[in-house]
C-alpha atoms as a PDB file:
ATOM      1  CA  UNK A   1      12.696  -1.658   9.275  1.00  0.00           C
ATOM      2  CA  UNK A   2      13.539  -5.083   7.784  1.00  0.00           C
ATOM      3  CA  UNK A   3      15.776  -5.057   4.406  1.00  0.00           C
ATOM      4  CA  UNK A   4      12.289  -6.787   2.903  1.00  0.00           C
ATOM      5  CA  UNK A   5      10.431  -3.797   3.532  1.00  0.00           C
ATOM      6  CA  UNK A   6      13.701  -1.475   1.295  1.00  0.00           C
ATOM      7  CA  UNK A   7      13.728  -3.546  -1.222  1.00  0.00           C
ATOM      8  CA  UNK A   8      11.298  -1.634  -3.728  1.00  0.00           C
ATOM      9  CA  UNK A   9      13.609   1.346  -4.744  1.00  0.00           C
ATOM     10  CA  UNK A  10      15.742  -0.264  -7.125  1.00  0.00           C
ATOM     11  CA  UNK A  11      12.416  -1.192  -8.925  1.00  0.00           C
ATOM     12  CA  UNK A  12      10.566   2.489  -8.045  1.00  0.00           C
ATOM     13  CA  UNK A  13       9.982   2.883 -11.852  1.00  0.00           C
ATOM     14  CA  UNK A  14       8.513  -0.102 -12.578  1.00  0.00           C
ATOM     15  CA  UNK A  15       6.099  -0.217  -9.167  1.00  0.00           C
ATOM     16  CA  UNK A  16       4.953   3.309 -10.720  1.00  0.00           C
ATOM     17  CA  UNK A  17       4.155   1.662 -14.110  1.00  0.00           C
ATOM     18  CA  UNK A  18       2.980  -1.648 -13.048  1.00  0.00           C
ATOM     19  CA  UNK A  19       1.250  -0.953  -9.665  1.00  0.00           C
ATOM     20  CA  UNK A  20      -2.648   0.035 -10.269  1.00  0.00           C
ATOM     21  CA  UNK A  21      -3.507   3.565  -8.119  1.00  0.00           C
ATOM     22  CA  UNK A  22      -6.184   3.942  -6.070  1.00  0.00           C
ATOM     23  CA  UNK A  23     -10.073   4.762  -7.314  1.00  0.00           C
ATOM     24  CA  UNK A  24     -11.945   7.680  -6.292  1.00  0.00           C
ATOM     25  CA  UNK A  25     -14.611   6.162  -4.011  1.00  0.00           C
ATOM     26  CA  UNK A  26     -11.795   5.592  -1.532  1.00  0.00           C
ATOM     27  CA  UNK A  27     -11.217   9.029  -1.080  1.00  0.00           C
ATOM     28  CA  UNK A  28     -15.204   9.066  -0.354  1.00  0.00           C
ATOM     29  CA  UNK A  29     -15.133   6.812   1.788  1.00  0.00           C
ATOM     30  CA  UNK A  30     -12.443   7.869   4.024  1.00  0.00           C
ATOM     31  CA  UNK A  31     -13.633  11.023   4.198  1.00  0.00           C
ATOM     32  CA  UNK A  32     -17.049  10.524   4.077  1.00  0.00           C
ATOM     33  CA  UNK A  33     -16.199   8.629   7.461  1.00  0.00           C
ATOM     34  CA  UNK A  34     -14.065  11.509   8.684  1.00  0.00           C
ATOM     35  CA  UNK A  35     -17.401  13.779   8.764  1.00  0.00           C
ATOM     36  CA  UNK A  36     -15.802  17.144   8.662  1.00  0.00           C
ATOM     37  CA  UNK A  37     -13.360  18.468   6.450  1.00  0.00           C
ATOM     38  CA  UNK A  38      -9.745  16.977   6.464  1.00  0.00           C
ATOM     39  CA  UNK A  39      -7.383  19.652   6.433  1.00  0.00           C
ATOM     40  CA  UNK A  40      -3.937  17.798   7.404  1.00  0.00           C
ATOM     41  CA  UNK A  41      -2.745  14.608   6.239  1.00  0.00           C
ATOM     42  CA  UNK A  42       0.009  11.873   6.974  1.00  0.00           C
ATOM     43  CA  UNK A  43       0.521   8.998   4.562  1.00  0.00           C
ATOM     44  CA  UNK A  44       2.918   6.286   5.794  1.00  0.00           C
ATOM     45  CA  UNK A  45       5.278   4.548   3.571  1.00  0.00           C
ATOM     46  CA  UNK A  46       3.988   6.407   0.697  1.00  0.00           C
ATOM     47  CA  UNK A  47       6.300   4.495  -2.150  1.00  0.00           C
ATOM     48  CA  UNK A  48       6.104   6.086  -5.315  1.00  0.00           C
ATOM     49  CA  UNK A  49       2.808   7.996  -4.648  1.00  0.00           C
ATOM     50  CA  UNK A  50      -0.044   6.326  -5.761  1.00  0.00           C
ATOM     51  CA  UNK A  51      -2.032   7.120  -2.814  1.00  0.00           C
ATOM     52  CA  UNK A  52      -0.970  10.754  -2.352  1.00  0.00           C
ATOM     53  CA  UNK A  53      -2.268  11.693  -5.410  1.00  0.00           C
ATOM     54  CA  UNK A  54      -5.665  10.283  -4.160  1.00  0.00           C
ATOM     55  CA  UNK A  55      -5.564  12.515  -1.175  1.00  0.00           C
ATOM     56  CA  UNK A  56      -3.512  15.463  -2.111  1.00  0.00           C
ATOM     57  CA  UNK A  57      -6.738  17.485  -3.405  1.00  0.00           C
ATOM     58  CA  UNK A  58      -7.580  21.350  -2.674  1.00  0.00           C
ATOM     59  CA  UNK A  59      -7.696  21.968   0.884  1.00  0.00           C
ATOM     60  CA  UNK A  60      -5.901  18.999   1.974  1.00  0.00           C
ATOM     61  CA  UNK A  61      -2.503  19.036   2.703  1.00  0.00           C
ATOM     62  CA  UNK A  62      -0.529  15.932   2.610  1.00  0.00           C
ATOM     63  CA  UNK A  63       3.045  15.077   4.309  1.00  0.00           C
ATOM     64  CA  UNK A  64       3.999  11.713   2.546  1.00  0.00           C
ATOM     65  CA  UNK A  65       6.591   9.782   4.205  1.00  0.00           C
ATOM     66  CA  UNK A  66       8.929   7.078   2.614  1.00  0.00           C
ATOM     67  CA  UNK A  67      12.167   5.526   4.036  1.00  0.00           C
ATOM     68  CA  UNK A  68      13.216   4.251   0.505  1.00  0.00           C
ATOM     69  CA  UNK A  69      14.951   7.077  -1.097  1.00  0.00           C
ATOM     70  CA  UNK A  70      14.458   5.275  -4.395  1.00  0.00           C
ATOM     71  CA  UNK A  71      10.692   5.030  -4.233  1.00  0.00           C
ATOM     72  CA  UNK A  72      10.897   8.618  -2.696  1.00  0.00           C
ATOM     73  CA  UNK A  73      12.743  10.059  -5.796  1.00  0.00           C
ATOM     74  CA  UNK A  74       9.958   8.624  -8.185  1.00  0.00           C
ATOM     75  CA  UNK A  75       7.008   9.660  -5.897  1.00  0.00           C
ATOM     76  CA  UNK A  76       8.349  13.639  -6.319  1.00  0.00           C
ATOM     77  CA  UNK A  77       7.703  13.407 -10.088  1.00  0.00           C
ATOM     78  CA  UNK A  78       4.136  12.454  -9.454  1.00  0.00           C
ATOM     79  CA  UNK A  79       2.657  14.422  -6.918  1.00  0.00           C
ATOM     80  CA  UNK A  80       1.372  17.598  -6.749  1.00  0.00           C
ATOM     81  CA  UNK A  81       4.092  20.375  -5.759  1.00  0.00           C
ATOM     82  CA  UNK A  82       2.367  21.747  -2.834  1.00  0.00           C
ATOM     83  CA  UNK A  83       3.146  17.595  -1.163  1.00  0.00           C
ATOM     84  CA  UNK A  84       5.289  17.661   2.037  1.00  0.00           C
ATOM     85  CA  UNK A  85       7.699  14.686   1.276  1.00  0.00           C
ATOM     86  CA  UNK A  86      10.020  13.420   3.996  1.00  0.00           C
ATOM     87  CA  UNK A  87      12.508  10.322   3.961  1.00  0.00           C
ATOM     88  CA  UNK A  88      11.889   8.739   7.439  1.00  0.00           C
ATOM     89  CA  UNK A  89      10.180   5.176   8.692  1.00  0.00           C
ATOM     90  CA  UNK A  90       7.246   5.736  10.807  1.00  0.00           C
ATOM     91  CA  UNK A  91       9.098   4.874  14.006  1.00  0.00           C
ATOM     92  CA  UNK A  92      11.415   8.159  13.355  1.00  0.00           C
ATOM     93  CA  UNK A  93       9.082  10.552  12.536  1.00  0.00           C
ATOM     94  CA  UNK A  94       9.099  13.268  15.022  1.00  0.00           C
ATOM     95  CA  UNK A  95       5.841  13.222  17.140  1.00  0.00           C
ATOM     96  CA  UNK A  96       5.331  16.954  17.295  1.00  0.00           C
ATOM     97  CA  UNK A  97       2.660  17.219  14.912  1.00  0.00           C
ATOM     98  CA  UNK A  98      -1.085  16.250  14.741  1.00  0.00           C
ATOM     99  CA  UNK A  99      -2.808  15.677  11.644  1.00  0.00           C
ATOM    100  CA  UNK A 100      -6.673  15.178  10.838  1.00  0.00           C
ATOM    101  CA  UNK A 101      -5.993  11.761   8.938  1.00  0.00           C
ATOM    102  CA  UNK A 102      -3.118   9.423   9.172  1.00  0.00           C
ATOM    103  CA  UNK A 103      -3.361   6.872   6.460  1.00  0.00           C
ATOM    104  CA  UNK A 104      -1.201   3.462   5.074  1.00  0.00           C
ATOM    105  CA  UNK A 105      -1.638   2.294   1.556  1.00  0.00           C
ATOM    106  CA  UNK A 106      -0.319  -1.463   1.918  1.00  0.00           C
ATOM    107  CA  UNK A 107       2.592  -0.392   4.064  1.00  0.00           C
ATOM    108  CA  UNK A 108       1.458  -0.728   8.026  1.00  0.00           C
ATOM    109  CA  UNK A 109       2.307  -4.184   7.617  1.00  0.00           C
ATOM    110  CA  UNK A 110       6.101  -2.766   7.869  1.00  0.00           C
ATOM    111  CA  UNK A 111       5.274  -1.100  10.661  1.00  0.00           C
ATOM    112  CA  UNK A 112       6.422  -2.246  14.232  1.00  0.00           C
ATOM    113  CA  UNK A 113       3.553  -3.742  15.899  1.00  0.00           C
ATOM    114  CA  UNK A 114       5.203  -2.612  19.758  1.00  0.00           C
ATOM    115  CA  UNK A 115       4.788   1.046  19.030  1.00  0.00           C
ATOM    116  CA  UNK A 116       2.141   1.095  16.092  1.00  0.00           C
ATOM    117  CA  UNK A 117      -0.853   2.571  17.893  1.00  0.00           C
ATOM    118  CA  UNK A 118       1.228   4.804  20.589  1.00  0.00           C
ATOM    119  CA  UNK A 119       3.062   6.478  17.460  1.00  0.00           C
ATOM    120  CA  UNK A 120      -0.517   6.488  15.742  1.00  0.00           C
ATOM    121  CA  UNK A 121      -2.414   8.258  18.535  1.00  0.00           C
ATOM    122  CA  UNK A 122       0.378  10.777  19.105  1.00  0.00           C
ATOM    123  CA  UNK A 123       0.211  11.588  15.307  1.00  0.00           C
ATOM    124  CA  UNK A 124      -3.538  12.221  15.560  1.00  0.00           C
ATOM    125  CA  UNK A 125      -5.905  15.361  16.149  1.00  0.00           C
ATOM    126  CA  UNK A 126      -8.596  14.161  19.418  1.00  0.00           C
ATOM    127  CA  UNK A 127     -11.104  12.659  16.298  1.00  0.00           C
ATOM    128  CA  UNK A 128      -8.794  12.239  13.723  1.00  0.00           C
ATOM    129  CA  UNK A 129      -9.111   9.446  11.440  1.00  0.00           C
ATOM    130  CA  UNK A 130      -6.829   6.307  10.835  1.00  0.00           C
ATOM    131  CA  UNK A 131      -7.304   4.662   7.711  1.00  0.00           C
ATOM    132  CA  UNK A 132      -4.874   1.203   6.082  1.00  0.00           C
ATOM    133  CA  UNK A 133      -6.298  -0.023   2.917  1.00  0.00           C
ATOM    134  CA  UNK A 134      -4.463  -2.034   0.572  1.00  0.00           C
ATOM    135  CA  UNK A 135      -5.533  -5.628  -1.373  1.00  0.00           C
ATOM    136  CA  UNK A 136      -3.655  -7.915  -3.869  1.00  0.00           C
ATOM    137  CA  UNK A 137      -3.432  -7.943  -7.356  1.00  0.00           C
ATOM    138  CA  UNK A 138      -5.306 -12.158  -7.719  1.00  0.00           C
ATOM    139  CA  UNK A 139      -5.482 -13.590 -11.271  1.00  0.00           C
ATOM    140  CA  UNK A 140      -9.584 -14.339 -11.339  1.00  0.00           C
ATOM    141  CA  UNK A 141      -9.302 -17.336 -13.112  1.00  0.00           C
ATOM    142  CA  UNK A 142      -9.053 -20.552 -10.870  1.00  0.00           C
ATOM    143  CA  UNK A 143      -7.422 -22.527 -13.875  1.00  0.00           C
ATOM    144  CA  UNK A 144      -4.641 -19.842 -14.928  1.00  0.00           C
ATOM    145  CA  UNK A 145      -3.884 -19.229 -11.038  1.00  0.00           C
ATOM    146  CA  UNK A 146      -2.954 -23.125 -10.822  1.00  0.00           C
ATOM    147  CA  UNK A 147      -1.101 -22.868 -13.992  1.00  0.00           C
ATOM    148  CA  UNK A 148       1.068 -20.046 -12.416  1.00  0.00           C
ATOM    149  CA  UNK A 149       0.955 -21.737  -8.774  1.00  0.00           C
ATOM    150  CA  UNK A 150       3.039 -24.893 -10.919  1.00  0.00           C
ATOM    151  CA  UNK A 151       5.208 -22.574 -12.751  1.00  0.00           C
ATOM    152  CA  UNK A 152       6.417 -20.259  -9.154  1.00  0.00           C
ATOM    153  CA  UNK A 153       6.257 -23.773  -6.789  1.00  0.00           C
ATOM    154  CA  UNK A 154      10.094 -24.557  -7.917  1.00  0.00           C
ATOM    155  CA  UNK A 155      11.279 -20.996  -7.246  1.00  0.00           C
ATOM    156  CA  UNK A 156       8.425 -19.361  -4.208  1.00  0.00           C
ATOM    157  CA  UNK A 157       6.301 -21.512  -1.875  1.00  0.00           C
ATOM    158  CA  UNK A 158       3.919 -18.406  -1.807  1.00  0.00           C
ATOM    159  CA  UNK A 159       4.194 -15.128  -3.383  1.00  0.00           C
ATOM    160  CA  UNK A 160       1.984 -14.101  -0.672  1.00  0.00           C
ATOM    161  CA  UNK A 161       1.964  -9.877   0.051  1.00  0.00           C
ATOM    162  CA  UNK A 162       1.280  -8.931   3.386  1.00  0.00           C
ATOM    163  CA  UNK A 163      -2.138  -7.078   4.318  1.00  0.00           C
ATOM    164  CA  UNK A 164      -3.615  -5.576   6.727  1.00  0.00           C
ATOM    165  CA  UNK A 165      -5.097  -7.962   8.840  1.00  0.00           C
ATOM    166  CA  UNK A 166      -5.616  -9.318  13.222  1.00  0.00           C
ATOM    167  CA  UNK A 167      -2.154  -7.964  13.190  1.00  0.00           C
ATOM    168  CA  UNK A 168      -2.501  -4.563  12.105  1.00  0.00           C
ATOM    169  CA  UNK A 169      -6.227  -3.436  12.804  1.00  0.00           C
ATOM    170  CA  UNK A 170      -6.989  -1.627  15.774  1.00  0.00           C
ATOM    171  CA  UNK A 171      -8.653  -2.988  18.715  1.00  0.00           C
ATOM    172  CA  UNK A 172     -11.016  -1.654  20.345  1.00  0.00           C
ATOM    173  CA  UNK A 173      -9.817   0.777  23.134  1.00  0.00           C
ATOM    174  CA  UNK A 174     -10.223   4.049  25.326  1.00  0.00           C
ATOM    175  CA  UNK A 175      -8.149   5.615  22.710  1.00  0.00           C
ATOM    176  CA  UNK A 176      -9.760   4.574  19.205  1.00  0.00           C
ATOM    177  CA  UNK A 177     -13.283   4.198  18.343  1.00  0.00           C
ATOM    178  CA  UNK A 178     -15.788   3.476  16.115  1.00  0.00           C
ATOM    179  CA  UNK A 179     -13.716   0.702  13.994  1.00  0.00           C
ATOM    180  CA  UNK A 180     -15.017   0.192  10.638  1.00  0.00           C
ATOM    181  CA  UNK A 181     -13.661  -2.379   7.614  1.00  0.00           C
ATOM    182  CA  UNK A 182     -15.022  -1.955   4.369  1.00  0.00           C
ATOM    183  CA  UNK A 183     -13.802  -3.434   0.743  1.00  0.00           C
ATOM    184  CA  UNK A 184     -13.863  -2.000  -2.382  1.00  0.00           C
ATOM    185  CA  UNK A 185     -14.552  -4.473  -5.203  1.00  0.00           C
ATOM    186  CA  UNK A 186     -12.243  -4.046  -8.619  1.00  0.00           C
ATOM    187  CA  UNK A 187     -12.259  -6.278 -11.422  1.00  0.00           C
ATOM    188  CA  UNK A 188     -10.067  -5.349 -14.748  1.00  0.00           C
ATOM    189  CA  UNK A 189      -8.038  -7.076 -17.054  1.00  0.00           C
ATOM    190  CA  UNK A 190      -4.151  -6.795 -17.356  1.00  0.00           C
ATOM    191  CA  UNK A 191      -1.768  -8.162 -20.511  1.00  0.00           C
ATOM    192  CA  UNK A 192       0.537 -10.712 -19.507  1.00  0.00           C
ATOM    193  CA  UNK A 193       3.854  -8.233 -19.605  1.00  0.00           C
ATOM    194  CA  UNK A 194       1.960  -5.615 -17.387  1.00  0.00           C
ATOM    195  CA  UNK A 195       1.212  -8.591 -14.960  1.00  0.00           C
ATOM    196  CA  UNK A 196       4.278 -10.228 -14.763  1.00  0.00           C
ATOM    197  CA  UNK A 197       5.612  -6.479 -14.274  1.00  0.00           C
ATOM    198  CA  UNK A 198       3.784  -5.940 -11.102  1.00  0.00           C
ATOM    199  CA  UNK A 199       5.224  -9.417 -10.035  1.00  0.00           C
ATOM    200  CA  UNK A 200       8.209  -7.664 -10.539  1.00  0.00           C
ATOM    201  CA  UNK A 201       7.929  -5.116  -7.467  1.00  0.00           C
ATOM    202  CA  UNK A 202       6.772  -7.837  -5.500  1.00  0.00           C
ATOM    203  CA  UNK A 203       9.304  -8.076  -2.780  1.00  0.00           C
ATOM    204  CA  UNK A 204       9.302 -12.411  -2.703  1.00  0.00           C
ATOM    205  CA  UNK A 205      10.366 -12.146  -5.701  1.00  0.00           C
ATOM    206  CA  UNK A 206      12.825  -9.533  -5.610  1.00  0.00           C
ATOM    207  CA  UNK A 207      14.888 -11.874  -2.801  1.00  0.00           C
ATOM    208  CA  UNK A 208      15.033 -14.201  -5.622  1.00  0.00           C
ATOM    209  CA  UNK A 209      18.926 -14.181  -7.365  1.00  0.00           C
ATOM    210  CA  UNK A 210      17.862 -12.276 -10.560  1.00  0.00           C
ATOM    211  CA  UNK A 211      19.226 -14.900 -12.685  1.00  0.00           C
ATOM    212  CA  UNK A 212      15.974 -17.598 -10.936  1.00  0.00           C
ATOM    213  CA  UNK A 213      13.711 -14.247 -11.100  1.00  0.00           C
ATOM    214  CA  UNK A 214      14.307 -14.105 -14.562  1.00  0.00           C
ATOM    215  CA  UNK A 215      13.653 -17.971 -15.150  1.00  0.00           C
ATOM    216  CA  UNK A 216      10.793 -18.065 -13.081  1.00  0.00           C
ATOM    217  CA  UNK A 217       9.058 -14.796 -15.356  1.00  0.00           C
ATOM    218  CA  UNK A 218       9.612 -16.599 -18.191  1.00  0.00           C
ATOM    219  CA  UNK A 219       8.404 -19.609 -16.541  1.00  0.00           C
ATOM    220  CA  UNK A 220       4.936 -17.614 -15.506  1.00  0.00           C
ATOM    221  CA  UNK A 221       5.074 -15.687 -19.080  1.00  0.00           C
ATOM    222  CA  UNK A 222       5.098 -19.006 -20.955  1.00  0.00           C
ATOM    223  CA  UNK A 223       1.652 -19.932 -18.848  1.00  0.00           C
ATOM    224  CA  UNK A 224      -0.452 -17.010 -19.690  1.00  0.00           C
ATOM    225  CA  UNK A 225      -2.982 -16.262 -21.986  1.00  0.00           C
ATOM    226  CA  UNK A 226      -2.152 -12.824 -23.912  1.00  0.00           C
ATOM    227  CA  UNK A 227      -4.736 -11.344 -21.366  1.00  0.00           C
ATOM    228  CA  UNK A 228      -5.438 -12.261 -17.558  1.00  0.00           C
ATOM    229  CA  UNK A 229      -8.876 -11.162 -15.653  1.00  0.00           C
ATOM    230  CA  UNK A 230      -7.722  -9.299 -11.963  1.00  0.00           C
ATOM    231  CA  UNK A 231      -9.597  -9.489  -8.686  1.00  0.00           C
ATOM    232  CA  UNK A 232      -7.840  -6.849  -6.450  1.00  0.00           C
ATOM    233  CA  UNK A 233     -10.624  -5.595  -4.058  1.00  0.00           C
ATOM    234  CA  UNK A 234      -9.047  -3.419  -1.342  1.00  0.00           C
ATOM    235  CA  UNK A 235      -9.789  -3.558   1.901  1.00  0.00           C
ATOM    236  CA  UNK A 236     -10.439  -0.814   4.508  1.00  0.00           C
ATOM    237  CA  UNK A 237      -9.542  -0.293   7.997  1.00  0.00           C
ATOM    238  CA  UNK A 238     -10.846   2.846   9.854  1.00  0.00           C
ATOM    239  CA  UNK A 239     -10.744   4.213  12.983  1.00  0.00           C
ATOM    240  CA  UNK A 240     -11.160   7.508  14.814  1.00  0.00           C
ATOM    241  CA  UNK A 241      -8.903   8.759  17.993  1.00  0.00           C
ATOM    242  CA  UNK A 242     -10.933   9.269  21.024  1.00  0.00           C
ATOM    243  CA  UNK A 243     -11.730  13.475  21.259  1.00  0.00           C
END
């Protein structure tokens, strides 16, 4: 677990204000592809709960897992009480329990690629589900991205947040099947303060000294209109263990 991937819990409130949740048709289409009822679930690096919530529903129970105690502290205020939270990385979770869905809301990427899908298949019910989802929050307009790409190029190269991707789908194999990717168009608008605030839990910029991070907000503040136009469509990655 790299100190890139712990860096959100001294910013867990502001990732729960600032981060947008997850929209309903997910949870349809997860376990619309599941095709029976989903009874058990694992969610992996669950940060402050913004996917839990999506899944935690009547008749599912949910085990959310976060090695930030930070983000784990804020997550327990949001989620339902009957949630099973437990501070642990993936790659110390104890493999002697099999749920119906294991899923990753933006977080495999911080998962060891070595012992991803072992850990995975050992986590899974024969025809359980795998699902990683996740997208970035993109400024829609071409024009006001440049203007912030000039204002960050002194302070980030890139404020680029890893996805999944070749490096964290599953291949095909004797032990998952029927692969799937899907994505999930959203469009919104955001003020300028609640943008710049999910910048904020962004973790290039929280390697920045906070003295530059504060400069280069002001920086990308000082470029916006009053109200930016998002594009963060979310992708889907699903995949079913082999019965």
């Amino acid at each position: 677990m790299s100190s890139r991937a712990l860096s959100f819990g001294a910013v867990a409130e502001a990732y729960e204000r600032f981060r947008p949740g997850y929209p309903p048709e997910l949870f349809d289409l997860v376990t619309g592809y599941a095709g029976k009822p989903v009874r058990t679930a694992l969610e992996i690096g669950a940060g402050t709960g913004k996917a839990t919530r999506l899944f935690a529903r009547p008749g599912i129970t949910v085990t959310a897992t976060e090695p930030d105690p930070g983000m784990l502290a804020e997550l327990r205020k949001h989620v339902p009480p009957k949630t099973k939270t437990v501070e642990a990385a993936f790659e110390d979770l104890p493999l002697d329990e099999r749920y119906d869905l294991v899923y990753a809301a933006a977080s495999l990427h911080w998962t060891r690629p070595e012992t991803r899908w072992s850990r995975m298949a050992a986590l899974l019910n024969p025809g359980g589900v795998f699902a990683a989802f996740g997208g970035p929050i993109d400024l829609a307009d071409p024009e006001v991205e440049d203007a912030v790409r000039a204002a960050r190029s002194p302070f980030l190269e890139d404020d680029d947040v890893p996805l999944p991707g070749a490096d964290t789908r599953v291949s095909p194999s004797g032990r998952f099947t029927d692969l799937q990717h899907h994505v999930i168009e959203r469009r919104f608008t955001m003020t300028t303060h609640d943008y710049v605030g999910n910048l904020s839990t962004i973790s290039a910029y929280l390697e920045l000294p906070p003295p530059q991070r504060d400069q280069l907000f002001n920086r990308i503040t000082e470029v916006l209109p009053p109200t930016v136009a998002i594009k963060a469509d979310i992708t889907v990655d699903l995949a079913r263990l082999a019965p």
